[in-house]
Protein backbone atom coordinates (compact mmCIF):
# COMPACT_ATOMS: atom_id res chain seq x y z
CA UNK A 1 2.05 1.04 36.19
CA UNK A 2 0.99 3.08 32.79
CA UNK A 3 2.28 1.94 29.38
CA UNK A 4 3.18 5.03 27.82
CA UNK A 5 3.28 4.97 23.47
CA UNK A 6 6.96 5.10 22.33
CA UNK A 7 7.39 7.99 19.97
CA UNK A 8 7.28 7.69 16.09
CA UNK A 9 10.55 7.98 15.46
CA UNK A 10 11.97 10.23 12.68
CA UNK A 11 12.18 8.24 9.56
CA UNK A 12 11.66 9.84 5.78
CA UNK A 13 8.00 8.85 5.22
CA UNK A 14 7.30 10.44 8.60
CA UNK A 15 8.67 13.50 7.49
CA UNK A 16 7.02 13.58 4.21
CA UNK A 17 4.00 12.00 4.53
CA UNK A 18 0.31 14.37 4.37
CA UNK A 19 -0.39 15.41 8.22
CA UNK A 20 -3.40 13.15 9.22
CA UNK A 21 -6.57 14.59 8.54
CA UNK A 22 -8.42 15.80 11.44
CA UNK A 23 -10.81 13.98 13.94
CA UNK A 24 -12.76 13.97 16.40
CA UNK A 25 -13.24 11.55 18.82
CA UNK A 26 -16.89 9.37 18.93
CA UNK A 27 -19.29 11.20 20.55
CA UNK A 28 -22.33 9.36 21.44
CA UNK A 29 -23.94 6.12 19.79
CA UNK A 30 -23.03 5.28 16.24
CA UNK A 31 -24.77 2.35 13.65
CA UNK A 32 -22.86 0.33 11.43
CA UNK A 33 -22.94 -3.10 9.74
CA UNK A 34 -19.26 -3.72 10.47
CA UNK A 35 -17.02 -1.96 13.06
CA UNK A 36 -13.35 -2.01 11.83
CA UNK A 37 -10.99 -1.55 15.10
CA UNK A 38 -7.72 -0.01 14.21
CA UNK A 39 -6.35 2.20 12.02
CA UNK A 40 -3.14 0.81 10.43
CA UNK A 41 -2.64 -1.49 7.37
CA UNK A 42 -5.26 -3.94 7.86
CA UNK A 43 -7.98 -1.94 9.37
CA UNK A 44 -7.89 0.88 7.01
CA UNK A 45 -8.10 -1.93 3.55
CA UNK A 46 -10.54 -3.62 5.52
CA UNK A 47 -13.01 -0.52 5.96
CA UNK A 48 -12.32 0.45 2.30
CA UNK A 49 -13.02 -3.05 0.80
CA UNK A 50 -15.91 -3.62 2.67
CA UNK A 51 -17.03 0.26 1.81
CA UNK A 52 -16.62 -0.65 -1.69
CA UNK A 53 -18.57 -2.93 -1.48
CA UNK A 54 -21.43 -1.14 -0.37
CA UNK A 55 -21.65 -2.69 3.14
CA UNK A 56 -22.01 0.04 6.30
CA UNK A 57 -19.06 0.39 7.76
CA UNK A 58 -17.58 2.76 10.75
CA UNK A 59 -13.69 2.79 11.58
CA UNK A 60 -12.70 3.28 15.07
CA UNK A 61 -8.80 4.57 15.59
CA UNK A 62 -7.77 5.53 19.74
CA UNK A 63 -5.17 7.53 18.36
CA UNK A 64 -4.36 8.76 14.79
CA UNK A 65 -4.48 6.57 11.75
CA UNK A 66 -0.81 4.26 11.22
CA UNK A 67 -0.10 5.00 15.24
CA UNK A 68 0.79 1.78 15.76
CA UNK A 69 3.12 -0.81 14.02
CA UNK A 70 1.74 0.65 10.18
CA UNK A 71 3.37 4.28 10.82
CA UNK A 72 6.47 2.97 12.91
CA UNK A 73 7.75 0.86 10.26
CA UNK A 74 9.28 4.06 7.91
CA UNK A 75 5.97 3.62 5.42
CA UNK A 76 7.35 -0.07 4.21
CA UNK A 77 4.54 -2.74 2.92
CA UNK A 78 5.93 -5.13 0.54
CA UNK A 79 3.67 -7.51 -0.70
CA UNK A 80 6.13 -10.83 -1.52
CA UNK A 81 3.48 -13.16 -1.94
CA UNK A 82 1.84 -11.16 -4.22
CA UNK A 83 4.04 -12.48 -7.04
CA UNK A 84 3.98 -15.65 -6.14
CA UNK A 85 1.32 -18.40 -5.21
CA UNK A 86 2.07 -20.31 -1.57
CA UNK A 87 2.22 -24.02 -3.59
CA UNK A 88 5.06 -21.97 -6.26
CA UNK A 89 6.63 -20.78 -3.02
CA UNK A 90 6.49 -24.12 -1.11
CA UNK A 91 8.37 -25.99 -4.33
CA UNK A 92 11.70 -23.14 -4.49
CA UNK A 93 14.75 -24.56 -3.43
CA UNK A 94 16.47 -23.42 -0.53
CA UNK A 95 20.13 -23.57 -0.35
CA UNK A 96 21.83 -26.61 1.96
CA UNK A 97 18.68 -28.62 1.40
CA UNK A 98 16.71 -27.19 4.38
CA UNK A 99 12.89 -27.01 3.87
CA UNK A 100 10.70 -24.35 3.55
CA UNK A 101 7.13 -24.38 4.36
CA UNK A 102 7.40 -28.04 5.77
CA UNK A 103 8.44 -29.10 1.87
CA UNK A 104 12.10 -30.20 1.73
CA UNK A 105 14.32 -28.87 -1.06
CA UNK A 106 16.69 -31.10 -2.58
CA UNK A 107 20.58 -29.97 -2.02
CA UNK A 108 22.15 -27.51 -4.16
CA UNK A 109 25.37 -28.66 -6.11
């Protein structure tokens, strides 16, 4: 049995996005500090924070960079806990009393 990709389906980043530059794929032996496997979200920050950084790095993508879950999800990254620190998080209420984070919230009136 084969897996076979689902198709990116049409959503408005898709069709407005830059095309994806053009690769090629690895031929022969390649050196690197680090070897960053994936080309979505995490794999592409991760190659440019470590590149930043001045450390060797070499990104390795099967397909075409955001193939996977990163380009199937219409272009959406929303960063929630950027605003807010995990203990500030842990201490909002939730409504009904229920806990969040293992921490529980004292009932709303």
């Amino acid at each position: 049995m084969k897996i076979q990709d689902a198709p990116i389906e049409p959503s408005l980043w898709h069709a407005t996005a830059a095309p994806a530059p053009e690769t090629r794929p690895l031929e022969g032996r390649i050196s690197a500090h680090v070897c960053v496997i994936g080309g979505g979200y995490t794999g592409l920050s991760s190659a440019l924070h470590l590149a930043e950084k001045g450390i060797d790095v070499v990104l390795l993508e099967a397909k075409e960079i955001g193939n996977g879950g990163s380009g199937r999800n219409a272009g959406h990254c929303t960063p929630t806990f950027h605003f807010y620190e995990i203990p500030a998080i842990r201490k909002m209420p939730v409504a009904g009393g229920s806990t969040r984070c293992g921490v529980q919230s004292p009932p709303t009136r």
